[in-house]
Protein backbone atom coordinates (compact mmCIF):
# COMPACT_ATOMS: atom_id res chain seq x y z
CA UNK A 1 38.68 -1.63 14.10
CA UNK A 2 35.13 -2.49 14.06
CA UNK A 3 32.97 -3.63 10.43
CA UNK A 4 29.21 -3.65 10.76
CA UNK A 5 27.80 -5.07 7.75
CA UNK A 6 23.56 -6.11 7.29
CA UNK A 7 22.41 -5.44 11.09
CA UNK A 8 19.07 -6.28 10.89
CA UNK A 9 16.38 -6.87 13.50
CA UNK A 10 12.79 -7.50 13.34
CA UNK A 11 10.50 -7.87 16.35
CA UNK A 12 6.94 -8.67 15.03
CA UNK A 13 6.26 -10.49 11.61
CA UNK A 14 4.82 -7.78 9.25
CA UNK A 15 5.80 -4.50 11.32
CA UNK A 16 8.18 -2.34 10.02
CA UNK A 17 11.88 -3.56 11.38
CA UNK A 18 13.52 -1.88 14.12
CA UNK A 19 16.97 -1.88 12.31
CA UNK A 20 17.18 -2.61 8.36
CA UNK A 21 20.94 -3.60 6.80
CA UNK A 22 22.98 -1.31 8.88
CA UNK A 23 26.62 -0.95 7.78
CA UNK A 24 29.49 0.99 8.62
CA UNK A 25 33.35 0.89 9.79
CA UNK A 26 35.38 2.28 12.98
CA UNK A 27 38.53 2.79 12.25
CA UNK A 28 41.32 3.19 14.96
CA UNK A 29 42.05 6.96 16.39
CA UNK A 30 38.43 8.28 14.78
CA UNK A 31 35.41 8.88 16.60
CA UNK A 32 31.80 7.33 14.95
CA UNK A 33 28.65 9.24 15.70
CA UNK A 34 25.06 7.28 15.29
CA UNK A 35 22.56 9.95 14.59
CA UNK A 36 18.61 9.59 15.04
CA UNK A 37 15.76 10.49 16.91
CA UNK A 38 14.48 8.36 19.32
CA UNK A 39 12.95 4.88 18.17
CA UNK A 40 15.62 5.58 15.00
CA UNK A 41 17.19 2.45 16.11
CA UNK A 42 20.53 3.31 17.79
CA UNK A 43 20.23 0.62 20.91
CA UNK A 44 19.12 -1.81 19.11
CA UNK A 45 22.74 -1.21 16.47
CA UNK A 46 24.54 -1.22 19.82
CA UNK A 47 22.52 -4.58 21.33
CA UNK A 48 23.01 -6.03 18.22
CA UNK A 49 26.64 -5.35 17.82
CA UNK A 50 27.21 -7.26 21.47
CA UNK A 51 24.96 -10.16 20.24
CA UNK A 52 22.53 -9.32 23.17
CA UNK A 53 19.76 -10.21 20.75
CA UNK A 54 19.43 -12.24 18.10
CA UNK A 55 19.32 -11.00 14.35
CA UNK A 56 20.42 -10.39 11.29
CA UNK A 57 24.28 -9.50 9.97
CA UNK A 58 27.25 -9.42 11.78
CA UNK A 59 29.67 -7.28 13.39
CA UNK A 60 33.66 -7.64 13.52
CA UNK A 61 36.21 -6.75 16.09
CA UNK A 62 39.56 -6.96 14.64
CA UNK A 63 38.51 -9.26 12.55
CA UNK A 64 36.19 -11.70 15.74
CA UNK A 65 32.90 -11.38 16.44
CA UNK A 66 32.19 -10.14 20.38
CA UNK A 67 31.51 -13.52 21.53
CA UNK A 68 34.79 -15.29 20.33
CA UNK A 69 37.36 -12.33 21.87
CA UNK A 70 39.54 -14.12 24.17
CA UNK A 71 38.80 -11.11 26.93
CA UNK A 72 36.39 -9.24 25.58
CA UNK A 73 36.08 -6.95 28.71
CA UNK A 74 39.69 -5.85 28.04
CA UNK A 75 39.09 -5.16 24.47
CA UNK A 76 35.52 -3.22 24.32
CA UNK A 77 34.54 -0.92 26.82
CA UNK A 78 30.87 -1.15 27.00
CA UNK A 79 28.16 1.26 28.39
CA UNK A 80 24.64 0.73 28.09
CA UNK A 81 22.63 3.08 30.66
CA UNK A 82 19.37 2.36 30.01
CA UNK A 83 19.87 -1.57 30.48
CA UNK A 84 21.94 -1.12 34.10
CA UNK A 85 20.04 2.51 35.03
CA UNK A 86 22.07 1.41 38.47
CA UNK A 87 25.68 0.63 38.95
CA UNK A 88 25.78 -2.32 41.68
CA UNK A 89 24.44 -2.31 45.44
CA UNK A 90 22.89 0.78 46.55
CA UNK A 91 24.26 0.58 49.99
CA UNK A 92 28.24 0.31 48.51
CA UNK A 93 30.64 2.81 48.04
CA UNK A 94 32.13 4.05 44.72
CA UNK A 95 35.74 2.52 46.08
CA UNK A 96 34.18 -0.78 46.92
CA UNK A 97 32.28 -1.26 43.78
CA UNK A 98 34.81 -0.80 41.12
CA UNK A 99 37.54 -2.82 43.21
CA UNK A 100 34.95 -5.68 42.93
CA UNK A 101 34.60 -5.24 39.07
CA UNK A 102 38.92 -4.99 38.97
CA UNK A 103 38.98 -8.49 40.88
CA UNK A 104 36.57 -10.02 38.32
CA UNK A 105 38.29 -8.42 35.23
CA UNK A 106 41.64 -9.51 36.30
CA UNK A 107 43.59 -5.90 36.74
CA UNK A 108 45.11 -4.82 39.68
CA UNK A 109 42.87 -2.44 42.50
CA UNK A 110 44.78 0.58 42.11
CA UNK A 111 43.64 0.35 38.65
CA UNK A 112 40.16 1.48 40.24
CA UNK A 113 41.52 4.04 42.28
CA UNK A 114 43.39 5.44 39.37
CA UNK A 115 40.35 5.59 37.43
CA UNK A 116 38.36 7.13 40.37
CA UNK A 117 40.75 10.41 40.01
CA UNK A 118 40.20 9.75 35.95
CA UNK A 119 36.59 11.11 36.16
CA UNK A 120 36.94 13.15 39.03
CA UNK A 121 35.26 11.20 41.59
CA UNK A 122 37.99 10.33 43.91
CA UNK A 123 36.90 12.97 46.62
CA UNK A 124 33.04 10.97 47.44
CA UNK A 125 34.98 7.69 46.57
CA UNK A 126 33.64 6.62 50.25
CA UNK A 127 30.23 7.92 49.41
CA UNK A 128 27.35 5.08 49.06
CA UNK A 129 25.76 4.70 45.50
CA UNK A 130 22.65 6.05 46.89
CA UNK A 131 23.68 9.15 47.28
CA UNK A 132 24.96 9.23 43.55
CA UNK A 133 23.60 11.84 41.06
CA UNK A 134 22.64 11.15 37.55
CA UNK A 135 26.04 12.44 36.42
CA UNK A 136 27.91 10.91 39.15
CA UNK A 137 26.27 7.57 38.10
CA UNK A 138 26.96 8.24 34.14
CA UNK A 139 30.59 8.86 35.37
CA UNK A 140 31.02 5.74 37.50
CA UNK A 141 29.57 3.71 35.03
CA UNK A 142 32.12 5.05 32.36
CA UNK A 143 35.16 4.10 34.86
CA UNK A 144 33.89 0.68 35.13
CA UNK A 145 34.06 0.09 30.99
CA UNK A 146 37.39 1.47 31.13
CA UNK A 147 38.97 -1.13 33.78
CA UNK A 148 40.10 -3.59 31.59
CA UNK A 149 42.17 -0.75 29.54
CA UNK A 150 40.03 -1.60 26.13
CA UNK A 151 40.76 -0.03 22.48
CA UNK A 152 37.20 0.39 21.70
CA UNK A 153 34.66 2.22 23.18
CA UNK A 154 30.60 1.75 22.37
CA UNK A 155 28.33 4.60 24.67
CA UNK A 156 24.77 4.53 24.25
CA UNK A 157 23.75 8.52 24.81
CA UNK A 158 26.94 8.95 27.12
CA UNK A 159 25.56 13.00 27.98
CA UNK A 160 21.75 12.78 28.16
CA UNK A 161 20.72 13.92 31.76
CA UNK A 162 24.20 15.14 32.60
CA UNK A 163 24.99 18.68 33.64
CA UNK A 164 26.84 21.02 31.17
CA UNK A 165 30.04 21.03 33.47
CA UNK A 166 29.81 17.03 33.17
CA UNK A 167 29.03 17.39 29.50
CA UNK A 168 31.99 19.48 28.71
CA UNK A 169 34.60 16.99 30.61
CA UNK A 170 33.26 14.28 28.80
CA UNK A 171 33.49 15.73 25.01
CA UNK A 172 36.93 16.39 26.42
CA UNK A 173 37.82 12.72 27.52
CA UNK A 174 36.02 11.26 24.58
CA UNK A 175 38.11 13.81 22.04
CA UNK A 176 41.34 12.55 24.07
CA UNK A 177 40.89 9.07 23.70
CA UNK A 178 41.20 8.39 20.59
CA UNK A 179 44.76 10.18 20.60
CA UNK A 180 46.47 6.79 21.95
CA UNK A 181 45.07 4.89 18.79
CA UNK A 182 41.11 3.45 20.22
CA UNK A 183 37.76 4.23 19.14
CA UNK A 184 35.30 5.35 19.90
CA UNK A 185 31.39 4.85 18.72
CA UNK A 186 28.70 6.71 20.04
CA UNK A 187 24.80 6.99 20.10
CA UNK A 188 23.40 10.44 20.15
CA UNK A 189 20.04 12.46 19.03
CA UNK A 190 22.25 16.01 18.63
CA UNK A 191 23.51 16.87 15.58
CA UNK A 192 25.77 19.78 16.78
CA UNK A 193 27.28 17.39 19.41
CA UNK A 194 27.95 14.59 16.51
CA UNK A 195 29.65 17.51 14.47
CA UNK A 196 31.43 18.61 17.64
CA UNK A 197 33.05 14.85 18.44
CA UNK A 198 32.35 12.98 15.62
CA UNK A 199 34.60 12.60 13.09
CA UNK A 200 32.22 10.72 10.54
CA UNK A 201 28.76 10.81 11.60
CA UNK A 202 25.98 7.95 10.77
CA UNK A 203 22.43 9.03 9.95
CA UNK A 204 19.51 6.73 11.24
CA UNK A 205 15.92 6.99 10.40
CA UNK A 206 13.06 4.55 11.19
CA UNK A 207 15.84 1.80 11.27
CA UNK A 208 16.92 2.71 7.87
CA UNK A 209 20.73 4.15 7.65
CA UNK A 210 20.46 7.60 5.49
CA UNK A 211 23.54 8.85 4.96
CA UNK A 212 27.02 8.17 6.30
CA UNK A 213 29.08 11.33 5.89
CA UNK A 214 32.65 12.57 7.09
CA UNK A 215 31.98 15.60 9.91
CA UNK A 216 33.09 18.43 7.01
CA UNK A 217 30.66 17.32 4.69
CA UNK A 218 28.15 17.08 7.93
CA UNK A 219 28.61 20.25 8.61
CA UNK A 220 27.59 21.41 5.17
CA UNK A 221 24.61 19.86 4.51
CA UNK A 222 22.84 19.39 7.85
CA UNK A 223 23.98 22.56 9.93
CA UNK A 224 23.19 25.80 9.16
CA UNK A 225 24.54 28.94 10.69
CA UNK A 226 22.76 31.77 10.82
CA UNK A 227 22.77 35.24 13.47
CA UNK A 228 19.75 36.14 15.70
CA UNK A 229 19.07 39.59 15.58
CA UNK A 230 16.49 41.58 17.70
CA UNK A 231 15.38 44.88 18.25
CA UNK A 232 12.92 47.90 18.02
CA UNK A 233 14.12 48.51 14.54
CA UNK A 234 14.29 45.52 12.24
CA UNK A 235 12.06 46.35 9.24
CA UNK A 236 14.43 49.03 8.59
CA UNK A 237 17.57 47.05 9.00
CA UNK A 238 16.01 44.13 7.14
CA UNK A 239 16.21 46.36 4.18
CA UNK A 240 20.24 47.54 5.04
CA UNK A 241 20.57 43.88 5.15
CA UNK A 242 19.35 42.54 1.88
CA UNK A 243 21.13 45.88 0.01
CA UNK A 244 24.21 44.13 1.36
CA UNK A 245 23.48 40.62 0.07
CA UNK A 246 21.93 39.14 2.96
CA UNK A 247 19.36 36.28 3.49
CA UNK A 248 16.93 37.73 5.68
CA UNK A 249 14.15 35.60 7.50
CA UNK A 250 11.78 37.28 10.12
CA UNK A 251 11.12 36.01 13.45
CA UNK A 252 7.90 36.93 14.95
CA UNK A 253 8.07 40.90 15.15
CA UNK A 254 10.96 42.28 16.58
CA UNK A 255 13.49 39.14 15.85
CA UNK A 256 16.05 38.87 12.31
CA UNK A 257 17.56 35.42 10.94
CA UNK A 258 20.84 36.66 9.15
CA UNK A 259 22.84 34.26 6.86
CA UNK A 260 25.22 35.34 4.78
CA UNK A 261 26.63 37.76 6.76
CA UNK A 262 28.93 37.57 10.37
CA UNK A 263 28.12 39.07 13.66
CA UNK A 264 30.70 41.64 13.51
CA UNK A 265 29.67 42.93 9.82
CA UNK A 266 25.78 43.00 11.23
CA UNK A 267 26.33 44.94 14.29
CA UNK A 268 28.70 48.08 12.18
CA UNK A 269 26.10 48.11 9.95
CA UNK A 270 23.24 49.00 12.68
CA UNK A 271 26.06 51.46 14.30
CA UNK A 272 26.34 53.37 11.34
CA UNK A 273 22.79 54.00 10.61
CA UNK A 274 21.63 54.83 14.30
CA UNK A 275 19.90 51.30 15.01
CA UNK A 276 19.95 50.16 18.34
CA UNK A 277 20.06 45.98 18.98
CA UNK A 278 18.85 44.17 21.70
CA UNK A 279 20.30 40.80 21.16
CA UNK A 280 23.18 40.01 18.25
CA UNK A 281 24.31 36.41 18.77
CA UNK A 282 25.64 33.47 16.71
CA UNK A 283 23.61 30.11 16.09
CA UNK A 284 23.41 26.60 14.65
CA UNK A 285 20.34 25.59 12.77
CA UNK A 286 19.39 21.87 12.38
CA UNK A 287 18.39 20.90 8.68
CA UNK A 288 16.18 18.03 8.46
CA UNK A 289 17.69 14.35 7.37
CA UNK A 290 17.24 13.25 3.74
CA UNK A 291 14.75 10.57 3.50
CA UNK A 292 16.19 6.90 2.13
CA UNK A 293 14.88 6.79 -1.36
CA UNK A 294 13.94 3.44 -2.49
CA UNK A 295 14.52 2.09 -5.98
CA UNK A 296 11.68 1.58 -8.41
CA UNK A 297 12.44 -1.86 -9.78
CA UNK A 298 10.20 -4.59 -11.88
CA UNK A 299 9.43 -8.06 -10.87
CA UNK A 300 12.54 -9.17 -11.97
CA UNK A 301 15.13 -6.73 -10.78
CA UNK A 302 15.42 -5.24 -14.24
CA UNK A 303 14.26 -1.55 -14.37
CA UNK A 304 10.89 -1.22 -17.20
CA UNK A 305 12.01 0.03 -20.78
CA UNK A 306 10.11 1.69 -23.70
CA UNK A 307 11.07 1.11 -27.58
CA UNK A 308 9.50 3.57 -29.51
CA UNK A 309 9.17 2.35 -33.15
CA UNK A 310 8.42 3.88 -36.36
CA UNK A 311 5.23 2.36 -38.21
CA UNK A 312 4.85 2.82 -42.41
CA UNK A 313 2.20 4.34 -43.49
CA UNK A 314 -0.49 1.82 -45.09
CA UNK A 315 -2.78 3.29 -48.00
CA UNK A 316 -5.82 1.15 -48.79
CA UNK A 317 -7.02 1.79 -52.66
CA UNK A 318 -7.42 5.71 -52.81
CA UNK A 319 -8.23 6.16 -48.78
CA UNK A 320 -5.09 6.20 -46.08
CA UNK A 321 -5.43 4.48 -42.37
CA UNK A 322 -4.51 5.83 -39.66
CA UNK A 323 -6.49 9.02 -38.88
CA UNK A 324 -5.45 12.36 -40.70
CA UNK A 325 -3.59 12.84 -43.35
CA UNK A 326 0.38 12.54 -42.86
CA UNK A 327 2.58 15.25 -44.14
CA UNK A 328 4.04 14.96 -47.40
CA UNK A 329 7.76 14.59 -46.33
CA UNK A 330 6.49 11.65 -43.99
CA UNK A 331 4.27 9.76 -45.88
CA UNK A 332 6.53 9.97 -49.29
CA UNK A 333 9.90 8.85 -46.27
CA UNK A 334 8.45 5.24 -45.59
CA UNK A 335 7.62 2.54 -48.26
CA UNK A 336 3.77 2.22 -48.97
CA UNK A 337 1.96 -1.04 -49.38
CA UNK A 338 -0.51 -1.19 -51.82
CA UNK A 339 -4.10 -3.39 -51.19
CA UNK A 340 -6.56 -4.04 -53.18
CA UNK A 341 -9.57 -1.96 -52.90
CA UNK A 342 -11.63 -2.75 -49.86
CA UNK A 343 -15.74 -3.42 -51.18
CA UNK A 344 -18.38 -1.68 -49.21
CA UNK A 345 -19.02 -2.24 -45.88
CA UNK A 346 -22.06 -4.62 -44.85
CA UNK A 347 -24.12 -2.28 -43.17
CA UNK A 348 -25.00 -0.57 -46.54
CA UNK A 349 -28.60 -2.07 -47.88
CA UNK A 350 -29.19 -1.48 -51.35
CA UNK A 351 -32.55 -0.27 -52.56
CA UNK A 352 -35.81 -2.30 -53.23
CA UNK A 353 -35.54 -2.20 -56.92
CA UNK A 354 -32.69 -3.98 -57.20
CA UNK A 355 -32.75 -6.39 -54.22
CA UNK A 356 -33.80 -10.01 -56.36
CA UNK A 357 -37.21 -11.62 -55.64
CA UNK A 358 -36.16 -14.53 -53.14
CA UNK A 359 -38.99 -17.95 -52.72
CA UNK A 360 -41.24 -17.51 -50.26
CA UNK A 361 -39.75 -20.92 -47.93
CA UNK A 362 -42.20 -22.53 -45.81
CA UNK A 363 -41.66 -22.69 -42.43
CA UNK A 364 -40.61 -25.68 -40.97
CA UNK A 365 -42.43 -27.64 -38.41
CA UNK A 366 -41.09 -27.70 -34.64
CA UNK A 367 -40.45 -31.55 -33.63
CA UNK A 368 -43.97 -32.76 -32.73
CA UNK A 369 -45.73 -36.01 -31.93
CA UNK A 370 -47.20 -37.87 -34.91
CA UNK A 371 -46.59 -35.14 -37.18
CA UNK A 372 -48.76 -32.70 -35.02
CA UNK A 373 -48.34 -28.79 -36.48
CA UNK A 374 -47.25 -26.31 -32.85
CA UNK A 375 -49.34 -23.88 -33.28
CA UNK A 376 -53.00 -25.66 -33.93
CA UNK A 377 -54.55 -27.92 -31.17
CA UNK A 378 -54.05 -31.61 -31.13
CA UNK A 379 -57.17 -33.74 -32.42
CA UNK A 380 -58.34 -36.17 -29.61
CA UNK A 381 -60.56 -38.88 -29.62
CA UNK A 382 -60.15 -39.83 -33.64
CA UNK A 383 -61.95 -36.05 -33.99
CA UNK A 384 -59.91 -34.40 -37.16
CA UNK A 385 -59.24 -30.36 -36.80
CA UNK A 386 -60.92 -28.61 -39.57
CA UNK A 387 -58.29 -27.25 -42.16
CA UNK A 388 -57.30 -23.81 -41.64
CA UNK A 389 -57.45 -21.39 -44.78
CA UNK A 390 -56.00 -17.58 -44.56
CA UNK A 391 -57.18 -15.23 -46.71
CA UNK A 392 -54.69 -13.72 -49.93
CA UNK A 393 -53.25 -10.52 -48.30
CA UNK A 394 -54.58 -7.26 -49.48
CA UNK A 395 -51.67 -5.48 -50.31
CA UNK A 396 -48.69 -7.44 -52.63
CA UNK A 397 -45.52 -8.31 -50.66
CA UNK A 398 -43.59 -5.68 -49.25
CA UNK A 399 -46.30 -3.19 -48.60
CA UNK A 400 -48.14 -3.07 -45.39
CA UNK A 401 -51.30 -0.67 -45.50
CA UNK A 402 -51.55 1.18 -42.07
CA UNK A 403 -53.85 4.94 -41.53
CA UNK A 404 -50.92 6.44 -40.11
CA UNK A 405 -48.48 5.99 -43.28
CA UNK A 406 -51.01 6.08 -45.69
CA UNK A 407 -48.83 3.21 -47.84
CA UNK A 408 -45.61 5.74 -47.74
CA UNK A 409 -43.34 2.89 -45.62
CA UNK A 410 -41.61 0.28 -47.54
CA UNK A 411 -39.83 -2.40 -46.73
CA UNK A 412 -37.98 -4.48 -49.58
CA UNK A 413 -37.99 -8.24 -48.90
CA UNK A 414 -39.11 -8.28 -45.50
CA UNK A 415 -42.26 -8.96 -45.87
CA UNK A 416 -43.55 -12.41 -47.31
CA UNK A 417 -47.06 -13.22 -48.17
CA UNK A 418 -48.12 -15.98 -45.63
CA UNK A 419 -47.94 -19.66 -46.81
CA UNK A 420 -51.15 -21.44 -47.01
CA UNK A 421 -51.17 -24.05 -44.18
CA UNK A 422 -52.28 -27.49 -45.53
CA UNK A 423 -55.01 -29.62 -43.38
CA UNK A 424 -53.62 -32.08 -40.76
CA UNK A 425 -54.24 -35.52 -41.22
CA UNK A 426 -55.94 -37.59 -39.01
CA UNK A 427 -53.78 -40.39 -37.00
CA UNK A 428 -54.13 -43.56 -39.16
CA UNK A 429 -54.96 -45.45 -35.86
CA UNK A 430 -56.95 -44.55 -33.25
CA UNK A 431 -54.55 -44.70 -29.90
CA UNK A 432 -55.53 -47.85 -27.67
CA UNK A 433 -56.96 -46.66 -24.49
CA UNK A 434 -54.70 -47.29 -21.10
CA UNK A 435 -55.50 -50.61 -19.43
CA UNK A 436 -57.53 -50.38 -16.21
CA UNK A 437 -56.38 -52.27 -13.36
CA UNK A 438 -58.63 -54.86 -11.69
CA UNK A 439 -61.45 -53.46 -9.60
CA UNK A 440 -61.00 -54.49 -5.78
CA UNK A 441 -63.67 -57.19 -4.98
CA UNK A 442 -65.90 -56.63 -2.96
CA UNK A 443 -68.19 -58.69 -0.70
CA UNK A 444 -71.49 -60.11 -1.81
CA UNK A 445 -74.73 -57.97 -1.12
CA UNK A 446 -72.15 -54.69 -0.95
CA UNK A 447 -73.50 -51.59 -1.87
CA UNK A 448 -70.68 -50.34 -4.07
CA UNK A 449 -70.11 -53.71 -5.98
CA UNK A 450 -72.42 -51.80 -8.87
CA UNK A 451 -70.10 -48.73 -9.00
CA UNK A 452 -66.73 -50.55 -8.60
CA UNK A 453 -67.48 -53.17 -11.27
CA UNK A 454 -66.08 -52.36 -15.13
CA UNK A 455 -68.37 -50.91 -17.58
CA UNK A 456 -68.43 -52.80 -20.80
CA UNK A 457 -67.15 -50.67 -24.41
CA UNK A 458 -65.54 -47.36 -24.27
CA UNK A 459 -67.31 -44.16 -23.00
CA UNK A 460 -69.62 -42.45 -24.66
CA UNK A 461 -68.23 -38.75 -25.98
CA UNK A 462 -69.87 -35.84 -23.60
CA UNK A 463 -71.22 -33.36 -25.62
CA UNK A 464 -68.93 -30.06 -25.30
CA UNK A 465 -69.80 -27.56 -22.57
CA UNK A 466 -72.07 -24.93 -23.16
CA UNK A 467 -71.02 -21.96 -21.70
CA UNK A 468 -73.33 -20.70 -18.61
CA UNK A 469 -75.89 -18.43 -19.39
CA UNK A 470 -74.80 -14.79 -18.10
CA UNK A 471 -77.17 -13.51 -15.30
CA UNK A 472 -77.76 -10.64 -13.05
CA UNK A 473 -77.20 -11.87 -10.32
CA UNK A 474 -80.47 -11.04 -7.57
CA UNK A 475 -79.84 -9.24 -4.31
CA UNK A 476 -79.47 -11.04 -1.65
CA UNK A 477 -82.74 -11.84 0.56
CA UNK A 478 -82.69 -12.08 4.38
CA UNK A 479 -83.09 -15.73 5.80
CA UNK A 480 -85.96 -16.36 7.68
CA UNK A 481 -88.36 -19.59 8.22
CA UNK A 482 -87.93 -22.94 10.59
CA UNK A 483 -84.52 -23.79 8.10
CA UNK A 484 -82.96 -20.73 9.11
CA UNK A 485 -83.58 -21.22 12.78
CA UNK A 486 -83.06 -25.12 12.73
CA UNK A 487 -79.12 -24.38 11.02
């Protein structure tokens, strides 16, 4: 009996794995059947199984994993083509070769030559390994795993590249051997072969196991059979067909996919009504595998929930939240809460007349030096700034005058007749002027020791700047006379 339970390999960190928790039993006298395309993963199962290479879950036989069987060689039967593509020296014979393996398995050499009859090879026994065709190879290689007499079986594609004479022999060995109590398990990419030897078959896809079904159920829900008729005639018998109950499908023009009715009921009916047939034969048609659907789970494991609750209805003085108003039999069903009235919203401005007269507040001054107002220019040099009188406005407060309105725009306590600004006072001390450092000496009878020597008492005020007189200015005259031609 073999248990496979969590096979799992991975061959490149964040790549999607070759093989992903694969699990499944053998049980003795049954046939097991790993289905997939290629790159579905079967090898790898097999590799994995044998503890070739290293990964994830673990695999039983009778109850021991492959590497602690006492003789494993005489309990599993093991053949991997693609990893030994040739069985031993070339330049050997058949004989030769699989009394070699005998010696190192411990059985007896007629044991060989008994197999060597087994798969029908005992007439080029003497042949060299050379000369060996791909199903003379496929056989050898299948008399070597069974040397040691083993219960269990494990053949990786045992009939691709085989002929269909060495394909039928070997669904006939592989259906006989699990008579005298082994079993068997087997890698292939057919589904009408796994339905033929199988008797539960194990679907692989993109490492994922899909289904694992007994052959009846198999049968039902992945093959399909269906008749191929073709002939000069098939629009016509299309219709006989589907009068009868049929599912009809065309094939290109002259070719009929039957199901629902046998070959024998098809070809009466197109004796009967005069149709001649060209072809009327049986068929299997492959459905495609169900995908693996994965479960939509939260964070925590736990699968997302809504609660749907029922809210009371809320009425506000006279008016009633929530949108439009509820039907009697609903809003009369739930208590109501009663609020006080709500007052009117802020955005509403009452009228001019009865907004109250507020004090006209006088700015106040941004921080300053000495007292200084921000918006009038600071008095230098003792000099006090002339007070600053505006006139009365015009128009009373809350009226602005323009020709475009003509008086007709009001605005209610937004306007404020400007305060009269009272005159700034002069500093009470006149600010001491910055000391002067001490003038370089200089040497006697120096030129500059006039200019670089202190002047005595502060400087006299310049008189402000008059602006320059505005002129026209003269066009320009040409330069001529010794200056110009001296530079």
């Amino acid at each position: 009996m073999i248990q496979v339970s969590g096979l799992t390999k991975v061959y490149r960190r964040g790549r999607r794995p070759a093989l992903q928790d694969l699990g499944f039993e053998v049980r003795p006298g049954t046939v097991t059947a790993l289905l997939g395309p290629e790159g579905a993963g079967k090898t790898v199962a097999l590799r994995l199984m044998l503890e070739l290479e290293r990964g994830g879950g673990v695999t039983l036989f009778d109850g021991r994993t492959y590497r602690r069987l006492r003789r494993p060689e005489r309990e599993v039967g093991v053949l991997l083509p693609d990893a030994h593509p040739r069985s031993g020296n070339p330049g050997r014979s058949a004989r030769g070769h699989l009394r070699m393996l005998a010696a190192a398995v411990g059985v007896p050499a007629r044991r060989a030559d008994d197999l060597l009859e087994q798969v029908r090879l005992a007439s080029v026994a003497e042949h060299r390994l050379r000369a060996y065709s791909a199903g003379m190879t496929r056989r050898l290689a299948l008399a070597a795993a069974l040397l040691g007499d083993p219960s269990v079986l494990l053949l990786d594609g045992p009939t691709e590249g085989l002929s269909p004479s060495t394909v039928e022999w070997l669904h006939a060995f592989l259906r006989a051997f699990p008579a005298g109590g082994g079993s068997v398990l087997l890698t292939t990419r057919n589904p009408r072969e796994a339905a033929l030897l199988a008797d539960r078959v194990v679907t692989l896809d993109q490492g994922r196991p899909v289904a694992d079904q007994p052959v009846s159920e198999f049968r039902r829900t992945r093959l399909h059979r269906e008749v191929a008729v073709r002939g000069p005639q098939m629009t016509r018998l299309a219709d006989l067909l589907t009068a009868q109950g049929a599912q009809v499908r065309p094939e290109g023009g002259t070719g009929l996919a039957v199901a629902g009715l046998g070959r024998t009921e098809i070809g009466e009916l197109a004796y009967r009504n005069g149709i001649m047939l060209h072809e009327l034969a049986d068929r299997v048609v492959e459905q495609p595998a169900p995908r693996p659907v994965r479960p939509l789970t939260g964070g925590t494991g736990s699968t997302p929930t809504v609660q749907l609750r029922r809210l009371s209805a809320i009425t506000v003085g006279a008016r009633h939240l929530g949108g439009p108003p509820l039907p009697a039999q609903v809003a009369e069903a739930p208590p109501t809460v009663e609020l006080p009235p709500v007052p009117a919203p802020a955005d509403d401005v009452p009228s001019a007349e009865a907004a109250p007269e507020e004090p006209a507040v006088a700015p106040q001054p941004r921080g300053t030096r000495a007292g200084q107002h921000p918006d009038l220019p600071v008095a230098r040099s003792g000099l006090t700034a002339p007070a600053v009188e505006l006139p009365p406005p015009s128009a009373p407060a809350g009226e602005v005058d323009h020709p475009a309105h003509s008086g007709a725009f009001a605005a209610p306590a937004l306007l404020q007749p400007a305060p009269t600004l009272a005159p700034i006072p002069a500093p009470e001390s006149e600010p001491e002027p910055a000391a002067v450092p001490p003038a370089r000496p200089a040497r006697r009878g120096s030129r500059v020791t006039a200019f670089l020597a202190p002047t005595a008492g502060p400087a006299p005020a310049l008189p402000p700047a008059e602006p320059a007189p505005t002129s026209t200015p003269a066009d320009p005259q040409p330069l001529t006379g010794p200056d110009h031609w001296n530079g």
